[in-house]
Protein backbone atom coordinates (compact mmCIF):
# COMPACT_ATOMS: atom_id res chain seq x y z
CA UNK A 1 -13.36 -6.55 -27.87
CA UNK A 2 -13.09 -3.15 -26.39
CA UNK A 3 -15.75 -0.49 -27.35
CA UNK A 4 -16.16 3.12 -27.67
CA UNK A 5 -19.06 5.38 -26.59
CA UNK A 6 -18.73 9.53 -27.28
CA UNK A 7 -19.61 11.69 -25.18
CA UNK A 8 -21.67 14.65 -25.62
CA UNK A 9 -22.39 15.51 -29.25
CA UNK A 10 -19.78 13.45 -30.59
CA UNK A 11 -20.03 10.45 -33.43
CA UNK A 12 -17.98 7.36 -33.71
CA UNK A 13 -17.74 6.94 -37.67
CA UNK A 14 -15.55 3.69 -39.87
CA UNK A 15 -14.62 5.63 -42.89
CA UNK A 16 -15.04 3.84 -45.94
CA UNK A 17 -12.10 2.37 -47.45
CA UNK A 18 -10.39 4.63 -50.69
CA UNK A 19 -10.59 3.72 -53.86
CA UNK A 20 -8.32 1.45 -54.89
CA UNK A 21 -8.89 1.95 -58.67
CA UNK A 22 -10.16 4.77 -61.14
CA UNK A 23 -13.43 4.03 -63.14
CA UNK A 24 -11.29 3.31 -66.19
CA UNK A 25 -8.92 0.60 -64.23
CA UNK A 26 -6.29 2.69 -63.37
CA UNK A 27 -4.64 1.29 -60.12
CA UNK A 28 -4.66 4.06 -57.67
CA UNK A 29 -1.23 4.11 -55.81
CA UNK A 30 -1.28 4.22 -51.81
CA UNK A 31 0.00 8.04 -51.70
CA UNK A 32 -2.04 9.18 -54.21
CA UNK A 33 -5.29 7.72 -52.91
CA UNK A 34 -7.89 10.49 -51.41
CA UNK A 35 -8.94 10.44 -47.91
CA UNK A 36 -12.96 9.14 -47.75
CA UNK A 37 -15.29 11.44 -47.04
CA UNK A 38 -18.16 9.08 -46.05
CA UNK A 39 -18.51 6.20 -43.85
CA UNK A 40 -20.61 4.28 -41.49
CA UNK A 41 -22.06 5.39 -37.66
CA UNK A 42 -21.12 3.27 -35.04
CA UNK A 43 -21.62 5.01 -32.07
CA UNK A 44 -23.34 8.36 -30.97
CA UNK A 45 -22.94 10.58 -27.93
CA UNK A 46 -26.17 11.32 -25.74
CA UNK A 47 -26.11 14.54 -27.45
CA UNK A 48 -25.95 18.78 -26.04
CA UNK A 49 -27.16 21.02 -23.51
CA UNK A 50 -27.62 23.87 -24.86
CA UNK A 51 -29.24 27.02 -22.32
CA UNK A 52 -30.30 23.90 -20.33
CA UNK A 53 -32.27 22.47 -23.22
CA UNK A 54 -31.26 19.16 -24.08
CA UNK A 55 -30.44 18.87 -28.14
CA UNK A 56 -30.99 15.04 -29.46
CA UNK A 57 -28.62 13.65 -31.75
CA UNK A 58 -29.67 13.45 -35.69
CA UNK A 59 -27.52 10.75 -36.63
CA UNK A 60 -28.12 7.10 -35.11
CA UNK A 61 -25.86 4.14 -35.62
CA UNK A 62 -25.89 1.94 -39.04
CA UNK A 63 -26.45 5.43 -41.00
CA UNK A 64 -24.47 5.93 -43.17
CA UNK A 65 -22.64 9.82 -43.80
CA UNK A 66 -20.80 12.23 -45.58
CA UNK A 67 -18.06 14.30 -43.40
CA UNK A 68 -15.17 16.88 -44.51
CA UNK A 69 -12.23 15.95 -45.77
CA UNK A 70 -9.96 16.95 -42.64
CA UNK A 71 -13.14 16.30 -40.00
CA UNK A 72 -12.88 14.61 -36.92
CA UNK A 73 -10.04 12.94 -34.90
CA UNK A 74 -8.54 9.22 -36.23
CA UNK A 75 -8.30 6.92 -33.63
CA UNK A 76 -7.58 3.16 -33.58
CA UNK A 77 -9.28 0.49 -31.54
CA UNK A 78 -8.46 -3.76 -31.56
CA UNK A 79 -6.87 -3.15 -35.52
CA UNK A 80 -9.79 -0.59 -37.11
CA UNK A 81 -9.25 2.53 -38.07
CA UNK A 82 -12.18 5.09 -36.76
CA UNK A 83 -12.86 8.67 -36.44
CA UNK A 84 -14.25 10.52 -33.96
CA UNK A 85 -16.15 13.74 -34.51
CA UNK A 86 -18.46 16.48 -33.06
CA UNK A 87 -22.11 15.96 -34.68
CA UNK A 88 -21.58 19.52 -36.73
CA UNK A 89 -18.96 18.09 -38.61
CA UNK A 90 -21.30 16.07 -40.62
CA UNK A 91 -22.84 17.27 -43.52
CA UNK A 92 -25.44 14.71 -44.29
CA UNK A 93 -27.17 11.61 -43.82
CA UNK A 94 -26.87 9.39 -47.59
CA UNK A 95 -30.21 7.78 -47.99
């Protein structure tokens, strides 16, 4: 199994799947579905220089996050669907 390790201040993040149905039962069809907004960390970056201070990443692997709706880059690797995304893109840690 290959594996993918960002560089920089980058995070390597498995969306969540979408919905497939509404809270009332309603079956959700494939092109109306929203795009998920929150998923898991599996990978980070080594994290920024910044004015030759070295800026440590906030998110680790396992946690799980909430992102933009049109943040980060898809990319596909041995059949899963991931994105990849600078660190700023993420709006918060769910605890």
């Amino acid at each position: 199994m290959a594996k993918i390790q960002p560089l920089g201040d980058r995070v390597l993040v498995q969306a969540e799947p979408a919905e497939e149905k509404t809270s009332s039962g309603i079956i959700i069809p494939d092109t109306a579905k929203e795009k998920p907004q929150q998923g898991t960390v599996k990978a980070v970056g080594a994290g920024k220089v910044e004015n030759g201070n070295k800026i440590a990443m906030t998110v680790k692997e396992g946690d799980k996050v909430i992102y933009g709706k049109y943040a980060g880059d898809q990319v596909t690797l041995d059949g899963e669907d991931y994105l990849i995304m600078p660190e700023s893109q993420i709006m918060g840690i769910i605890k």
